[in-house]
Protein backbone atom coordinates (compact mmCIF):
# COMPACT_ATOMS: atom_id res chain seq x y z
CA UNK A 1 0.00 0.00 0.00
CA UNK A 2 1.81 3.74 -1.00
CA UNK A 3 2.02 5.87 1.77
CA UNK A 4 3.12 9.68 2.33
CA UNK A 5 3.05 11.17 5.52
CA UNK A 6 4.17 14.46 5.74
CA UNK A 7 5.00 15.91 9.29
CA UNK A 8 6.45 19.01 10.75
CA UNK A 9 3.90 21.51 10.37
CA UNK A 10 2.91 24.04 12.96
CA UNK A 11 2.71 27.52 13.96
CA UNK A 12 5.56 29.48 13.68
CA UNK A 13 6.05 33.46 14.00
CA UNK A 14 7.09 34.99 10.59
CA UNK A 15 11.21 34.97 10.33
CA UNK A 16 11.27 31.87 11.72
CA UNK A 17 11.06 27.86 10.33
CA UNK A 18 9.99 24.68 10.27
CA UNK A 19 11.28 21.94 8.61
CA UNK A 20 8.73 19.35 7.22
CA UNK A 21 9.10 15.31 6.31
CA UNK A 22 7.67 13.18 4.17
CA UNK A 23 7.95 9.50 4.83
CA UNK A 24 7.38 7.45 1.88
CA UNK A 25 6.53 3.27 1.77
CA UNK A 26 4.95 1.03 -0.51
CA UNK A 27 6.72 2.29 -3.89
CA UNK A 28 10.44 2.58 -5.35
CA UNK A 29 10.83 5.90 -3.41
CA UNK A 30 14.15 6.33 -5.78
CA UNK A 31 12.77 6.18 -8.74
CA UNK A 32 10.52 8.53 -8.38
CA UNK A 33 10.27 12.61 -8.49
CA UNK A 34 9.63 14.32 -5.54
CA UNK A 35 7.96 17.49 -5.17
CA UNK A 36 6.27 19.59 -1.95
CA UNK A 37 2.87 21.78 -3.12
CA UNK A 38 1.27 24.01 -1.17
CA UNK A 39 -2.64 25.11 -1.04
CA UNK A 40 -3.37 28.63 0.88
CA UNK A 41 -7.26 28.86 1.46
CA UNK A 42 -9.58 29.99 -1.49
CA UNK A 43 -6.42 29.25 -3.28
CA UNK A 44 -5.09 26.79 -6.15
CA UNK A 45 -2.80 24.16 -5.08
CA UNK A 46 1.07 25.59 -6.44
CA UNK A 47 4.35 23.60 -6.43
CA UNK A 48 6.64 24.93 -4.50
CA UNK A 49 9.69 22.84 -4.79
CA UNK A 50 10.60 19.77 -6.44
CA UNK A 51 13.79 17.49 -6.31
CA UNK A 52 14.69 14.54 -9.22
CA UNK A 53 14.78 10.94 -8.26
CA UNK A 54 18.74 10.74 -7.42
CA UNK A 55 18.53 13.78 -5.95
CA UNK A 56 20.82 15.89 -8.29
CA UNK A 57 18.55 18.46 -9.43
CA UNK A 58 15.90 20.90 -7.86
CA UNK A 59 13.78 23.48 -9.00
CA UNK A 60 11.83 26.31 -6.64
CA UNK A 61 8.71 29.17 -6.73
CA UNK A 62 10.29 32.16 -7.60
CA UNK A 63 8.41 33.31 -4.28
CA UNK A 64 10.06 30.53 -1.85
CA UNK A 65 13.71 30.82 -4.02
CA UNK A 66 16.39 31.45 -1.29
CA UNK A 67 13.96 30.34 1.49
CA UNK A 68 13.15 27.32 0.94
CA UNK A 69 15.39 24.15 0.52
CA UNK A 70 14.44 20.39 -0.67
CA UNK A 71 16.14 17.75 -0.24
CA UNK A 72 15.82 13.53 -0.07
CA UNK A 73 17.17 10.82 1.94
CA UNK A 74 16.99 7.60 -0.85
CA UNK A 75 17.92 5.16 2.07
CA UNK A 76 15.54 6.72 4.44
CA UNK A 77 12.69 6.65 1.83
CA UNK A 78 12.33 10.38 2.64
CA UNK A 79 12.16 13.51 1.22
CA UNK A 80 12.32 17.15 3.40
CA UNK A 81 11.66 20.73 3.03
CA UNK A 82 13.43 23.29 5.40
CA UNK A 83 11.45 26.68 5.40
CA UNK A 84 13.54 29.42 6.38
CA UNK A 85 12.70 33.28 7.23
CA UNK A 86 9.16 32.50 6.80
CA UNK A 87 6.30 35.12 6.08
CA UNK A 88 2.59 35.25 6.79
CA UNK A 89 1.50 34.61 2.76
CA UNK A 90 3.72 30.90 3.36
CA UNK A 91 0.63 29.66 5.16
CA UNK A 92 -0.99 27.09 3.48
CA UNK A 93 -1.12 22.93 3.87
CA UNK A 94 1.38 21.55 2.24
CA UNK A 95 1.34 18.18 0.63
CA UNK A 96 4.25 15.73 -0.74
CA UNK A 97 4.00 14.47 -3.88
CA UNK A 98 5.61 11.05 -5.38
CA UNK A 99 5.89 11.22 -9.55
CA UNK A 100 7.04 9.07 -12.36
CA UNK A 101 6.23 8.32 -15.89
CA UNK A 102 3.16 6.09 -14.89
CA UNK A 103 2.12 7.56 -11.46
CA UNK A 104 1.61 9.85 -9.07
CA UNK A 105 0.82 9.63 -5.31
CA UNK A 106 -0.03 12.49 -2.19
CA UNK A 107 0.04 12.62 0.94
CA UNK A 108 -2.53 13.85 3.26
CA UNK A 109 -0.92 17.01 3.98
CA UNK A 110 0.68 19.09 7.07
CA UNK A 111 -0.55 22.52 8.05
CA UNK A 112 1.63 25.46 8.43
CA UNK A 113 0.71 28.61 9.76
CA UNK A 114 2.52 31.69 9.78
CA UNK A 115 1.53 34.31 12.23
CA UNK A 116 2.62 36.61 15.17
């Protein structure tokens, strides 16, 4: 059965961070793109970050660029995202996303809310 289970959310004043998990099972978690999407209320769901299967590539939102940082652990079967000097427009759930050439899986998501 594929899993994702993001955790690591919270409340968090803006300048600060979080850092948020994603545990993956069930599915090659190496071959597989991952990627971290984020849905602010009233809002589409956007990507915000997403890192290639071995790892040796990643792409950011212009508006997280410099903030944010992915990153994967192959033998861990997990992927992170480290949120750094955080603002009030970051809140949103965020979900983890598994992707390859056939499918694509989601976790349940992890709130984060940014707010003094």
């Amino acid at each position: 059965q594929v899993q994702l289970v993001e955790s690591g959310g919270g409340l968090v004043q803006p300048g600060g961070s979080l850092s948020l998990s994603c545990a993956a099972s069930g599915f090659i978690f190496s071959t597989y793109t991952m990627s971290w999407w984020r849905q602010a209320p009233g809002k589409e769901r956007e990507l915000v970050a997403s890192i290639t299967s071995d790892g040796s590539s990643s792409n950011y939102a212009d508006s997280v660029k410099g903030r944010f940082t992915i990153s994967r652990d192959n033998a861990k079967n997990t992927a992170y995202l480290v949120m750094n000097n955080l603002k009030p427009e970051d809140t949103a759930v965020y979900y983890c996303q598994a992707r390859n050439l056939l499918d694509t899986y989601w976790g349940q998501g992890t709130q984060v809310t940014v707010s003094s």
